[in-house]
PDB file of N, CA and C in Angstrom:
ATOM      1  N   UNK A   1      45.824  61.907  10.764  1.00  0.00           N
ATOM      2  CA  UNK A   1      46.265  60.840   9.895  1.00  0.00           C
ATOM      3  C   UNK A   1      46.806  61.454   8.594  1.00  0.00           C
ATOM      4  N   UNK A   2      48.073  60.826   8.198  1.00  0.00           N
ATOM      5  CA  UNK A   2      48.683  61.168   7.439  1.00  0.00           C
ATOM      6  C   UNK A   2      48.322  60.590   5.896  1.00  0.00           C
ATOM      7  N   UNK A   3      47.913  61.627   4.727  1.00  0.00           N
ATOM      8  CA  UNK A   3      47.291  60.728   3.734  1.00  0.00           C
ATOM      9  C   UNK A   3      47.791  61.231   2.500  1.00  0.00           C
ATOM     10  N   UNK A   4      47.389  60.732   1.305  1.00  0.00           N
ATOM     11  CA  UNK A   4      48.678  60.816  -0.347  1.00  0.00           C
ATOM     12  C   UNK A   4      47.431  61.908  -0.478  1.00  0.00           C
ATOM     13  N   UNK A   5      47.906  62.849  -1.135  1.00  0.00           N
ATOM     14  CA  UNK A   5      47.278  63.884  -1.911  1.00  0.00           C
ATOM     15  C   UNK A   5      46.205  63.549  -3.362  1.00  0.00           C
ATOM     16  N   UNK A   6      45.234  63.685  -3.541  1.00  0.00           N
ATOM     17  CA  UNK A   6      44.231  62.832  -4.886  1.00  0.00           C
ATOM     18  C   UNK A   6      43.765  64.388  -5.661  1.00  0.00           C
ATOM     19  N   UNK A   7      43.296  64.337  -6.213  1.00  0.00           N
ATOM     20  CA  UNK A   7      43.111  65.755  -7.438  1.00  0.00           C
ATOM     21  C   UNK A   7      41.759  66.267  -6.809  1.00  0.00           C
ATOM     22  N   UNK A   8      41.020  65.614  -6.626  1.00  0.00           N
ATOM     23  CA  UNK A   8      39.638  65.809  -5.635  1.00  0.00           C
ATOM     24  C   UNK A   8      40.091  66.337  -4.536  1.00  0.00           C
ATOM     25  N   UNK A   9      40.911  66.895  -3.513  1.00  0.00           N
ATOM     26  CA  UNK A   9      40.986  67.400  -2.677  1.00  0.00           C
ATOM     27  C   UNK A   9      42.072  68.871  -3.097  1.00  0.00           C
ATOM     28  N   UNK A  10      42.201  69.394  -4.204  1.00  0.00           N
ATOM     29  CA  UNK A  10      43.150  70.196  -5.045  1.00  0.00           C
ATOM     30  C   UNK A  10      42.936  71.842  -4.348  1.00  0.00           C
ATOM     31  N   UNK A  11      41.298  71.810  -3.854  1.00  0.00           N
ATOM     32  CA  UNK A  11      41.049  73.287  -3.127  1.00  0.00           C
ATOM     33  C   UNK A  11      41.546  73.652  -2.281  1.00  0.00           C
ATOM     34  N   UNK A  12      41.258  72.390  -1.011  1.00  0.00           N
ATOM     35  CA  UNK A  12      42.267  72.793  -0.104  1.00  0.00           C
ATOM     36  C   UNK A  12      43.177  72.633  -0.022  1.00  0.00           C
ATOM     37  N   UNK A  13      43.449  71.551  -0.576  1.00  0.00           N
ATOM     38  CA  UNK A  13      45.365  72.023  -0.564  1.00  0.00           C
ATOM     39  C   UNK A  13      46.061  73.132  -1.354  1.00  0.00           C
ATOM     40  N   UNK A  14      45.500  73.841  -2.046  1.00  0.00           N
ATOM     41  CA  UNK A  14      45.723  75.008  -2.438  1.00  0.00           C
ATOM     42  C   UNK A  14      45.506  75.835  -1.291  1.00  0.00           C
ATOM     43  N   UNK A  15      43.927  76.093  -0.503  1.00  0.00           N
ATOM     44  CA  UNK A  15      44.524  76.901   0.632  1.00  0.00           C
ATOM     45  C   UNK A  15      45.257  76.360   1.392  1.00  0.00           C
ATOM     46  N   UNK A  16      45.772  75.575   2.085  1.00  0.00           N
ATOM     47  CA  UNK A  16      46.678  75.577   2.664  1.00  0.00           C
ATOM     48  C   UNK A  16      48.085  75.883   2.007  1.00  0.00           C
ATOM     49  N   UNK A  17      48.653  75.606   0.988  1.00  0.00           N
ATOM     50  CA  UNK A  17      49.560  75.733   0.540  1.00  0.00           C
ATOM     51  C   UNK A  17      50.050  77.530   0.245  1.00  0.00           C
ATOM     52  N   UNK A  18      48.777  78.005   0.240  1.00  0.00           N
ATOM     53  CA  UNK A  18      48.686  79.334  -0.352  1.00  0.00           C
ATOM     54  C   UNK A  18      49.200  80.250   1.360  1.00  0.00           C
ATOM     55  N   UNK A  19      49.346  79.339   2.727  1.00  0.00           N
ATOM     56  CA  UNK A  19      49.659  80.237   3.418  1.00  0.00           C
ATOM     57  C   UNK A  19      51.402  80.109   3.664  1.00  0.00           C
ATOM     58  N   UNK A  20      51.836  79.547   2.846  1.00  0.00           N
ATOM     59  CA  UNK A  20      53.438  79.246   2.536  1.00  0.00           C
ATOM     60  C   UNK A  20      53.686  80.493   2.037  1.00  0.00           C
ATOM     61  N   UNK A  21      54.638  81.551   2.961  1.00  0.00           N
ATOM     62  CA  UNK A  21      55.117  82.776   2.459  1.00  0.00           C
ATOM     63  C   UNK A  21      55.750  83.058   0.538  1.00  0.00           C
ATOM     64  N   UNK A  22      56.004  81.702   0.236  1.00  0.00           N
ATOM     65  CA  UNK A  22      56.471  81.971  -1.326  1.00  0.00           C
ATOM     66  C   UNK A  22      54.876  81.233  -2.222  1.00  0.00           C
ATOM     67  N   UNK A  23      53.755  81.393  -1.831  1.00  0.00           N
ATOM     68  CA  UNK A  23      53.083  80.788  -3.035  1.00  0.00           C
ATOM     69  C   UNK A  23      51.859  81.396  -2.862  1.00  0.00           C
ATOM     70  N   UNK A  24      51.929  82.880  -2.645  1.00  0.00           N
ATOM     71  CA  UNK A  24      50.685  83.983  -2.658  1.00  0.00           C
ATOM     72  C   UNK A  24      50.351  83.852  -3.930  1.00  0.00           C
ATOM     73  N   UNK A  25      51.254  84.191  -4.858  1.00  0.00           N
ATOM     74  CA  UNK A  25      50.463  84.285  -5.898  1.00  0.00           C
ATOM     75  C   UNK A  25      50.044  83.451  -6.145  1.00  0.00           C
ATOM     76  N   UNK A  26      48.708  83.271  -7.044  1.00  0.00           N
ATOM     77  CA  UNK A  26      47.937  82.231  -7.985  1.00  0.00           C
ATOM     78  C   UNK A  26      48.737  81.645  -8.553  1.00  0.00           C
ATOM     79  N   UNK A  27      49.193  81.742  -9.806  1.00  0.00           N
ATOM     80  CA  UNK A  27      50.323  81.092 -10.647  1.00  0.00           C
ATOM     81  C   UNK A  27      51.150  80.458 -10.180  1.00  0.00           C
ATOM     82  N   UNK A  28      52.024  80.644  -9.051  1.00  0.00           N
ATOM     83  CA  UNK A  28      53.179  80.195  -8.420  1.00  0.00           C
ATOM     84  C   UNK A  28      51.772  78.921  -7.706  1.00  0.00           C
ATOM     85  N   UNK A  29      50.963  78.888  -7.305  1.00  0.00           N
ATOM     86  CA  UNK A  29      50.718  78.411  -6.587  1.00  0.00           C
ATOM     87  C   UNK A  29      49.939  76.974  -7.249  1.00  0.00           C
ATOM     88  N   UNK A  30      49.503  77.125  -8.198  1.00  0.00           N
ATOM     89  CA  UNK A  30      49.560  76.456  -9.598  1.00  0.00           C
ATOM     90  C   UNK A  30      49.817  75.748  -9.839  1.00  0.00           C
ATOM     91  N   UNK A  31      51.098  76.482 -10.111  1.00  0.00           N
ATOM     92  CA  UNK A  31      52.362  75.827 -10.609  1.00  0.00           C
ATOM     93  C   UNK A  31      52.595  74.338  -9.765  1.00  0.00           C
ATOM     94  N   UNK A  32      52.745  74.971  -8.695  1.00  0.00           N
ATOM     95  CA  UNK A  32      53.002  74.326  -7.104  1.00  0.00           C
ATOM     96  C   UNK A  32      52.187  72.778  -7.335  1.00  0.00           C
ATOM     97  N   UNK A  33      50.829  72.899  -7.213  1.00  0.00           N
ATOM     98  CA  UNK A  33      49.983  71.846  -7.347  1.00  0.00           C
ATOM     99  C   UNK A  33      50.707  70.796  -8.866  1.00  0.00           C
ATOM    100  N   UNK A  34      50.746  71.595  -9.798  1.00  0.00           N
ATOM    101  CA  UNK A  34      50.664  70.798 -11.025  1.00  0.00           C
ATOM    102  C   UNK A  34      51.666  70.260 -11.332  1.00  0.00           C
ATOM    103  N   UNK A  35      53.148  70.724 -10.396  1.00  0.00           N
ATOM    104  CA  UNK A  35      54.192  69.854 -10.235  1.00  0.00           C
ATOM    105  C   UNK A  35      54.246  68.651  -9.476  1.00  0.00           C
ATOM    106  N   UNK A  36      53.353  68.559  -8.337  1.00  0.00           N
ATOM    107  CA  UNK A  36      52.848  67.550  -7.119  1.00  0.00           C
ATOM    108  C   UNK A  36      52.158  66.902  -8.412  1.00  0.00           C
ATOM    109  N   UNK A  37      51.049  66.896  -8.959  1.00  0.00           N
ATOM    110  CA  UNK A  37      50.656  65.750  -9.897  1.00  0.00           C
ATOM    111  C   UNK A  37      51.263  65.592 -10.744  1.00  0.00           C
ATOM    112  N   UNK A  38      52.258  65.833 -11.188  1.00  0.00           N
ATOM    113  CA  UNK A  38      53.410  65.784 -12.492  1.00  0.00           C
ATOM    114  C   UNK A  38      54.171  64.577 -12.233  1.00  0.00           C
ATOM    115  N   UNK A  39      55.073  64.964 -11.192  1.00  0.00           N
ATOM    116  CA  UNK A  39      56.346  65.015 -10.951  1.00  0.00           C
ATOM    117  C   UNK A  39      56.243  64.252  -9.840  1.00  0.00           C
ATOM    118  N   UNK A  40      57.098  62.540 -10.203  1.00  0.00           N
ATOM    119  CA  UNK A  40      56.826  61.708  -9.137  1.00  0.00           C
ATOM    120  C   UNK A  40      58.063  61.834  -8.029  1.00  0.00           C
ATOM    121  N   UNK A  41      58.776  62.736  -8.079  1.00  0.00           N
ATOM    122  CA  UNK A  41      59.674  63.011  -7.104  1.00  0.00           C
ATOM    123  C   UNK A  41      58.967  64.210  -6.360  1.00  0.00           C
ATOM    124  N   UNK A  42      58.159  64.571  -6.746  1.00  0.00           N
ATOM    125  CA  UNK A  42      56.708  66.089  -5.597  1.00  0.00           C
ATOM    126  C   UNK A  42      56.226  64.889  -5.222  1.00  0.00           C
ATOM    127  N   UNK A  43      56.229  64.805  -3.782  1.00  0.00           N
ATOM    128  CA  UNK A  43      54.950  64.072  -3.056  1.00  0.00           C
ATOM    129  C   UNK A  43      54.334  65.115  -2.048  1.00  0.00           C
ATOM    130  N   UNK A  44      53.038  64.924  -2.086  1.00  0.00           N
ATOM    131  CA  UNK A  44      52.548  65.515  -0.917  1.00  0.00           C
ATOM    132  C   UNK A  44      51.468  65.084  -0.418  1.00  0.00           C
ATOM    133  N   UNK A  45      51.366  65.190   0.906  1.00  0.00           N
ATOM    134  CA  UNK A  45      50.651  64.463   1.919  1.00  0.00           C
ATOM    135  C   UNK A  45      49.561  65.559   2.615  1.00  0.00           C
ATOM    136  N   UNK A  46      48.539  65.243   3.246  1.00  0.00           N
ATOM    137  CA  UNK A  46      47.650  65.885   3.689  1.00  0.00           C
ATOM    138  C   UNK A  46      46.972  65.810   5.065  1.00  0.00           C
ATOM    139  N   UNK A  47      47.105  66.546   5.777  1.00  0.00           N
ATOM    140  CA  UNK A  47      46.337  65.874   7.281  1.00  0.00           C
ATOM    141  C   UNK A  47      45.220  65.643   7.901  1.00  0.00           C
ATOM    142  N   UNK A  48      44.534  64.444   7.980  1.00  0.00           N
ATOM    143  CA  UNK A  48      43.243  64.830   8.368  1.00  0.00           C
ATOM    144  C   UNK A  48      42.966  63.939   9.660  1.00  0.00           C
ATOM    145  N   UNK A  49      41.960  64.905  10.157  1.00  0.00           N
ATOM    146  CA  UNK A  49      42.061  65.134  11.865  1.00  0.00           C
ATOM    147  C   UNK A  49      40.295  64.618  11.948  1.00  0.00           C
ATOM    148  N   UNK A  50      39.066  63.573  11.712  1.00  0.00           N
ATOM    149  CA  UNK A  50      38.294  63.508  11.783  1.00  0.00           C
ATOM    150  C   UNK A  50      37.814  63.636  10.231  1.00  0.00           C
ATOM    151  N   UNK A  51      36.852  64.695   9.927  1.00  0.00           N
ATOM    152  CA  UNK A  51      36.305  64.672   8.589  1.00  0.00           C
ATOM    153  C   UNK A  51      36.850  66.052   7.849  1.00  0.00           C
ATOM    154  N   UNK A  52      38.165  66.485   8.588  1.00  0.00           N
ATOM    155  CA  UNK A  52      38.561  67.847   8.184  1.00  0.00           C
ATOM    156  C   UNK A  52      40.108  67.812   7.762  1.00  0.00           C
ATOM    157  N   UNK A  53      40.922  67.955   6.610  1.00  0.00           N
ATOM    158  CA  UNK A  53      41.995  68.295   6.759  1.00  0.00           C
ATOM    159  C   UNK A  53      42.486  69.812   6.601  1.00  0.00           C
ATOM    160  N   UNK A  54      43.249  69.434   8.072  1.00  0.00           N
ATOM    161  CA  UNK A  54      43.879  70.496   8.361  1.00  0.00           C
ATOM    162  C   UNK A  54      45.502  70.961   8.333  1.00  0.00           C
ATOM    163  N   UNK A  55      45.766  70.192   7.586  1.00  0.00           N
ATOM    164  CA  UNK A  55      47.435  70.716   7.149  1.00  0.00           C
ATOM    165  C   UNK A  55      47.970  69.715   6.083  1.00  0.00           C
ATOM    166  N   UNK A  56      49.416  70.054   5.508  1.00  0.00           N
ATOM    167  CA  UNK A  56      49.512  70.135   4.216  1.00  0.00           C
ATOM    168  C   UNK A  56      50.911  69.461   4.525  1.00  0.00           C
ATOM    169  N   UNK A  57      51.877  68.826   4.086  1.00  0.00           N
ATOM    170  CA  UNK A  57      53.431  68.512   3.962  1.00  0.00           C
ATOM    171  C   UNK A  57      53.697  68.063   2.695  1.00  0.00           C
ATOM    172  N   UNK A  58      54.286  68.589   2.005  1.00  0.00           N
ATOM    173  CA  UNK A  58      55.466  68.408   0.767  1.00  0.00           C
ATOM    174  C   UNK A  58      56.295  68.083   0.822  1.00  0.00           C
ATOM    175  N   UNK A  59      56.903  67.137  -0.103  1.00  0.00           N
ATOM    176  CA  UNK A  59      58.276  66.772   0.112  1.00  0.00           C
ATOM    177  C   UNK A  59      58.827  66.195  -1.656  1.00  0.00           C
ATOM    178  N   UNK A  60      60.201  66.614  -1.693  1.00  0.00           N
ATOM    179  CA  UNK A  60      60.750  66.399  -2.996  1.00  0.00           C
ATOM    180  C   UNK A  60      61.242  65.057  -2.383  1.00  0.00           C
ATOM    181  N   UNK A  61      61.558  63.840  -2.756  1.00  0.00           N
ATOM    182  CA  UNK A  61      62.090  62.585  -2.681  1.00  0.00           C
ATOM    183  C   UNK A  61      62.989  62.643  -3.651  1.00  0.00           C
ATOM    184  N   UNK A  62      63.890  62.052  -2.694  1.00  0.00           N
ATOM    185  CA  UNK A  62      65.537  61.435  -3.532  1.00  0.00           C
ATOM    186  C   UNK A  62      65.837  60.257  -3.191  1.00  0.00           C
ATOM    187  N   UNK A  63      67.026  59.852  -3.310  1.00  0.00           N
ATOM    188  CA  UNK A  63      67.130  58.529  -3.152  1.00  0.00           C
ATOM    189  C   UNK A  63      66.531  57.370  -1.402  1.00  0.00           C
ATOM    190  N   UNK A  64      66.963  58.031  -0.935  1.00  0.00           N
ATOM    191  CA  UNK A  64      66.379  58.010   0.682  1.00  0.00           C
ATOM    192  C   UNK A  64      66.673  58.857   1.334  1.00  0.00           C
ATOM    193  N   UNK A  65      66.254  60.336   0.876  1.00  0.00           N
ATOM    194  CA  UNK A  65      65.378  60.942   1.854  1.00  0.00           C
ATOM    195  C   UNK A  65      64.524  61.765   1.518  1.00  0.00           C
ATOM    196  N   UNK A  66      63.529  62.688   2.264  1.00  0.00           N
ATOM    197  CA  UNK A  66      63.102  63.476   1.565  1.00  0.00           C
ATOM    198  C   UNK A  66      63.364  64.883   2.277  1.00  0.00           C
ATOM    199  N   UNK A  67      62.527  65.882   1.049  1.00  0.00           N
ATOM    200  CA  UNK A  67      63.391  67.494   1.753  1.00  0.00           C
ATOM    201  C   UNK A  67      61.858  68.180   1.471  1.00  0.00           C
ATOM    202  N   UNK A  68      61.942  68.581   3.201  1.00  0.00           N
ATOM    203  CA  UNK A  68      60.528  69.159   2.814  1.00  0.00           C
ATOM    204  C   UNK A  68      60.452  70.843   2.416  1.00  0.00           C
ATOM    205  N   UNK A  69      59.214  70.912   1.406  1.00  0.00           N
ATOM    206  CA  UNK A  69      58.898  71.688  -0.011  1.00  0.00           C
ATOM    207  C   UNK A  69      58.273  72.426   1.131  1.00  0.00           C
ATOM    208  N   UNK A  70      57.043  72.235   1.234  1.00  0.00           N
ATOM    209  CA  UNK A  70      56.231  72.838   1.882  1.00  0.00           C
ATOM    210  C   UNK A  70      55.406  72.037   3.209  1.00  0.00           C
ATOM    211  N   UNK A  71      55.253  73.136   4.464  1.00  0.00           N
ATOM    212  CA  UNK A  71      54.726  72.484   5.246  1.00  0.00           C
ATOM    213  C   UNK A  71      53.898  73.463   5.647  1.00  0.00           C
ATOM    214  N   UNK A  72      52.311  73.490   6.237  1.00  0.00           N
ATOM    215  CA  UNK A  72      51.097  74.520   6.603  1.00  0.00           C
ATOM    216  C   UNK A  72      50.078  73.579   7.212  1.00  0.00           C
ATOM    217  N   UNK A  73      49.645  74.446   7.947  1.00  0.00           N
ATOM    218  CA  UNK A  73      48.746  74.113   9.040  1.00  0.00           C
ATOM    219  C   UNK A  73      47.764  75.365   9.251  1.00  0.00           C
ATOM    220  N   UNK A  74      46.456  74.429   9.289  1.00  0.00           N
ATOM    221  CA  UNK A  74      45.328  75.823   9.004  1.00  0.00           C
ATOM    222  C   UNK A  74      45.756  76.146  10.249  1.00  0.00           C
ATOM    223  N   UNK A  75      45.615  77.965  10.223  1.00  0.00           N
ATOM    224  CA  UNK A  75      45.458  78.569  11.256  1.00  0.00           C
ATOM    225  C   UNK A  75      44.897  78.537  12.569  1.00  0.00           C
ATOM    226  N   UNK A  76      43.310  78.087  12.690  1.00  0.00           N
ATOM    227  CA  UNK A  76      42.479  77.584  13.958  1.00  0.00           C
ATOM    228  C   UNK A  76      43.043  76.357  14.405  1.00  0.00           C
ATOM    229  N   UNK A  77      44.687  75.665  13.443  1.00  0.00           N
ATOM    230  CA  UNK A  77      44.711  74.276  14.483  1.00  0.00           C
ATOM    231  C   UNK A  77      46.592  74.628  14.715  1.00  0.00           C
ATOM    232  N   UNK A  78      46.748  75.683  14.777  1.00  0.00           N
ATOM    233  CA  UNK A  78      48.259  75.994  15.227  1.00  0.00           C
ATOM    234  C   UNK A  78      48.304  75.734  16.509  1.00  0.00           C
ATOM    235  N   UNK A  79      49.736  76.032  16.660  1.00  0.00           N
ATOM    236  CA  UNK A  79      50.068  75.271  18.598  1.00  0.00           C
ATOM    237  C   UNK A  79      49.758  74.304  18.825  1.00  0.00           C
ATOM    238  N   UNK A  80      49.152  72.985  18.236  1.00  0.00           N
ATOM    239  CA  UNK A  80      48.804  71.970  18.485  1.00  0.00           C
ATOM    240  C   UNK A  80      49.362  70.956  18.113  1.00  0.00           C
ATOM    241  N   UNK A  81      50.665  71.096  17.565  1.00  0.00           N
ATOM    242  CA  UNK A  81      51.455  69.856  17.477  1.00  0.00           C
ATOM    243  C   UNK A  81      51.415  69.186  16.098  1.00  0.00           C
ATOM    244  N   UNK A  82      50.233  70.010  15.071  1.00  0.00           N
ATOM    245  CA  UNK A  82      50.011  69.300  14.195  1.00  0.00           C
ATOM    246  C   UNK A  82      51.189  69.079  13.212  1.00  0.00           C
ATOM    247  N   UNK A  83      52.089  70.301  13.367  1.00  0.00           N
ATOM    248  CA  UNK A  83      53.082  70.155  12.215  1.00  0.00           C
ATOM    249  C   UNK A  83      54.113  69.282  12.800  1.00  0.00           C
ATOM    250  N   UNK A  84      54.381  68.937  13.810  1.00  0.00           N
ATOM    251  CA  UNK A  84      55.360  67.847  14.403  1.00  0.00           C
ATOM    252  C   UNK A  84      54.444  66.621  14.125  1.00  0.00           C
ATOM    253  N   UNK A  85      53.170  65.992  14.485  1.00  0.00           N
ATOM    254  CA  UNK A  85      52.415  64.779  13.910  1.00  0.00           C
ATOM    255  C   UNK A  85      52.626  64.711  13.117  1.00  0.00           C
ATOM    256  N   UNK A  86      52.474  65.657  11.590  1.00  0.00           N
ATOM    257  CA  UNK A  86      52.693  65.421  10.619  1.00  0.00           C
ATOM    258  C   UNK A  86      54.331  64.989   9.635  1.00  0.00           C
ATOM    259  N   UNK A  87      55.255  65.495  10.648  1.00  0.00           N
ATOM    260  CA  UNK A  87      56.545  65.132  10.734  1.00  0.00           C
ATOM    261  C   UNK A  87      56.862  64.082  10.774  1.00  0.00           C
ATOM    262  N   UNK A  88      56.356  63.815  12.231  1.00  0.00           N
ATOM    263  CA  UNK A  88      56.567  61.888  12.677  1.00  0.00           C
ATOM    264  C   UNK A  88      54.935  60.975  12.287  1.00  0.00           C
ATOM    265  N   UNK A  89      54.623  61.433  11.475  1.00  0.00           N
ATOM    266  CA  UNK A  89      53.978  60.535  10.212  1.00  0.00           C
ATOM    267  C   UNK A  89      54.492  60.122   9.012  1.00  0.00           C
ATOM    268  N   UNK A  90      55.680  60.620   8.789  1.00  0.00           N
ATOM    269  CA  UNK A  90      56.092  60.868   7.299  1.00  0.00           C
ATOM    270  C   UNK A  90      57.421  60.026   7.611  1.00  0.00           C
ATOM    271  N   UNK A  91      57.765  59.894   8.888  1.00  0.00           N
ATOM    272  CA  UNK A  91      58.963  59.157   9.246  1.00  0.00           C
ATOM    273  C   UNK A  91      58.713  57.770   9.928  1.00  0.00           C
ATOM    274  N   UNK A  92      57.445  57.706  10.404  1.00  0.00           N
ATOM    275  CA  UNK A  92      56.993  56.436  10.741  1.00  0.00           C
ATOM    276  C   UNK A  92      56.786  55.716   9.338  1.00  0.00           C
ATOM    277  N   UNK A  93      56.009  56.514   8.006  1.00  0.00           N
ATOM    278  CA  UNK A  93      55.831  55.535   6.930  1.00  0.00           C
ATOM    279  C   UNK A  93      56.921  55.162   6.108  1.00  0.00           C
ATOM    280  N   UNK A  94      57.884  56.027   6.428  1.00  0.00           N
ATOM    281  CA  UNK A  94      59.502  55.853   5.502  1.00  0.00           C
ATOM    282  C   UNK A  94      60.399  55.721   6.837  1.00  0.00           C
ATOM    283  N   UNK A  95      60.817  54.781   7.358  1.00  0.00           N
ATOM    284  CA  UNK A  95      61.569  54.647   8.203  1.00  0.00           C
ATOM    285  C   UNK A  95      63.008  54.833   8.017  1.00  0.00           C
ATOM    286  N   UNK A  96      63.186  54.028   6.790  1.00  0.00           N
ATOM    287  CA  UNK A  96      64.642  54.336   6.252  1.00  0.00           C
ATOM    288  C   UNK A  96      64.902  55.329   5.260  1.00  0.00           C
ATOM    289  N   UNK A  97      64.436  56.484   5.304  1.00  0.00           N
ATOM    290  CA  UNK A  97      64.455  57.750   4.917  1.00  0.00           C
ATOM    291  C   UNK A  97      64.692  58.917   5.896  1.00  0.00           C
ATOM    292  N   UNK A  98      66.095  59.836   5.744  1.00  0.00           N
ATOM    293  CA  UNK A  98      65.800  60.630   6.516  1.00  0.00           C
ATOM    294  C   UNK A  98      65.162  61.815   5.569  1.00  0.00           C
ATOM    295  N   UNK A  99      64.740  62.739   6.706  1.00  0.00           N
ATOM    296  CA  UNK A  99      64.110  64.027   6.711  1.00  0.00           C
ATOM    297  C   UNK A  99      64.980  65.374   6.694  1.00  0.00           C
ATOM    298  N   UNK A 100      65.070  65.922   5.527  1.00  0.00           N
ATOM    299  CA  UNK A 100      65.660  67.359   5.843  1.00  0.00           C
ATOM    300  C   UNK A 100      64.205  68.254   5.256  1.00  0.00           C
ATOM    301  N   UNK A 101      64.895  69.960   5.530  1.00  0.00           N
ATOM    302  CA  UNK A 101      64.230  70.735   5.180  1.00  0.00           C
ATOM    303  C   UNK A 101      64.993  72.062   4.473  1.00  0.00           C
ATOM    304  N   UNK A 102      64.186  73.101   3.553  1.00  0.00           N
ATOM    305  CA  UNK A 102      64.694  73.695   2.416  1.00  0.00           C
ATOM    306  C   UNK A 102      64.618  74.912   3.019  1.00  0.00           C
ATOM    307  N   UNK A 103      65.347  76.255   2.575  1.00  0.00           N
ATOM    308  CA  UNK A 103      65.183  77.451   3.718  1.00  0.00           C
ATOM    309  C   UNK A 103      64.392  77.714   3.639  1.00  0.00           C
ATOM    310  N   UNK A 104      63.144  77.447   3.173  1.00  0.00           N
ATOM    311  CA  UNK A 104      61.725  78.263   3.308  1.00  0.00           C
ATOM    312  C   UNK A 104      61.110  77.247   4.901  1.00  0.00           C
ATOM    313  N   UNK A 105      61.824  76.152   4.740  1.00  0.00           N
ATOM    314  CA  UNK A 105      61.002  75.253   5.530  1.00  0.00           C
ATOM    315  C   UNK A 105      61.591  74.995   7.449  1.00  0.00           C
ATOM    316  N   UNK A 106      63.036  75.453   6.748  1.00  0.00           N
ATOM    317  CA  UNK A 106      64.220  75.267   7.797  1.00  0.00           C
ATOM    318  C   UNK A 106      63.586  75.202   9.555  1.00  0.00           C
ATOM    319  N   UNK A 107      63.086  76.569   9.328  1.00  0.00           N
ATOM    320  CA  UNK A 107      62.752  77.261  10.555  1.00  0.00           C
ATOM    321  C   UNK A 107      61.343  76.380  11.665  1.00  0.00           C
ATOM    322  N   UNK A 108      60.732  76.074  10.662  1.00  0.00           N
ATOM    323  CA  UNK A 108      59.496  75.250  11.342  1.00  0.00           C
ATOM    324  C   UNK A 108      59.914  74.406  11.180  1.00  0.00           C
ATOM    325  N   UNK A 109      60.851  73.341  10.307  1.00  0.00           N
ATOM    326  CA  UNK A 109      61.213  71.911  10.823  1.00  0.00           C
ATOM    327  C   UNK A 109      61.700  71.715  12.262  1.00  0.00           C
ATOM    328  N   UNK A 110      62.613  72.670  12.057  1.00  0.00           N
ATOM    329  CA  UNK A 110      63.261  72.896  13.427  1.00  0.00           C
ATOM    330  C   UNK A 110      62.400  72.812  14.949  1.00  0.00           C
ATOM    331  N   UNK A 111      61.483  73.702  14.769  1.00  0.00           N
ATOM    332  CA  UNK A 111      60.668  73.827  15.796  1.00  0.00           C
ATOM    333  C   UNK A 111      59.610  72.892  16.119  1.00  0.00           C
ATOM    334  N   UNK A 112      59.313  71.856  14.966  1.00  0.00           N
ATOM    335  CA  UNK A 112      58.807  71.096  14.968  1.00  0.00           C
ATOM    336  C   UNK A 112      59.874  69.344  15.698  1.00  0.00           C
ATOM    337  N   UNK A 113      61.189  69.915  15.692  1.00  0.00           N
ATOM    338  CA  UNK A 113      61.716  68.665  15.895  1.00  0.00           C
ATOM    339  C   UNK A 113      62.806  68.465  16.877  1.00  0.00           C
ATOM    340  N   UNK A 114      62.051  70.024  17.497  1.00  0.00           N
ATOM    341  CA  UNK A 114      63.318  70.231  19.076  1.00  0.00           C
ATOM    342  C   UNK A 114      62.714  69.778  20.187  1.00  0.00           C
ATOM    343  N   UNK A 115      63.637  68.710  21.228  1.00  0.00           N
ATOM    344  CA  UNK A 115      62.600  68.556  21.933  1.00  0.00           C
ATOM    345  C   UNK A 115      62.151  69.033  23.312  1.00  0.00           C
TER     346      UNK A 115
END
């Protein structure tokens, strides 16, 4: 289930976010978070699978659509489709929004949306 990001859940979405090849560092990664609570064009969403979330989707919003920032999925729940659920969660709640992705993201949108 696809859910809005709250400041109480800020740890893990830091680890998850932290396995996004551009946001190793601390600072950058920070940064990252404190623009998502800033900045009402950062949305980000969170996945949770029972009493655990396990993956992460970002997205900058524009007029109707959005472009996804960042997308991660804990490691123990890869191959499982989660980053495509989390795809067609984000398009089931914005219907009239399309979906692109940014070159950090390009590659797993893709793979997430071939069928």
């Amino acid at each position: 289930m696809l859910i809005r990001y709250k400041k109480n859940f800020e740890k893990i979405a830091m680890g998850l976010l932290s396995f996004m090849p551009n946001e190793k560092d601390v600072k950058k990664l920070q940064q990252s978070i404190k623009t998502y609570e800033t900045d009402p064009s950062w949305q980000l969403f969170l996945w949770k699978e029972g009493e655990d979330i396990i993956g992460l989707i970002g997205v900058i919003k524009h007029e109707n659509s959005f472009e996804i920032q960042h997308i991660s999925v804990n490691p123990s729940h890869r191959e499982q489709g989660v980053g495509k659920a989390m795809i067609q969660a984000l398009k089931e709640m914005y219907p009239d929004f399309t979906i692109t992705a940014n070159d950090l993201t390009s590659s797993f949108y893709a793979k997430c949306t071939e069928e």
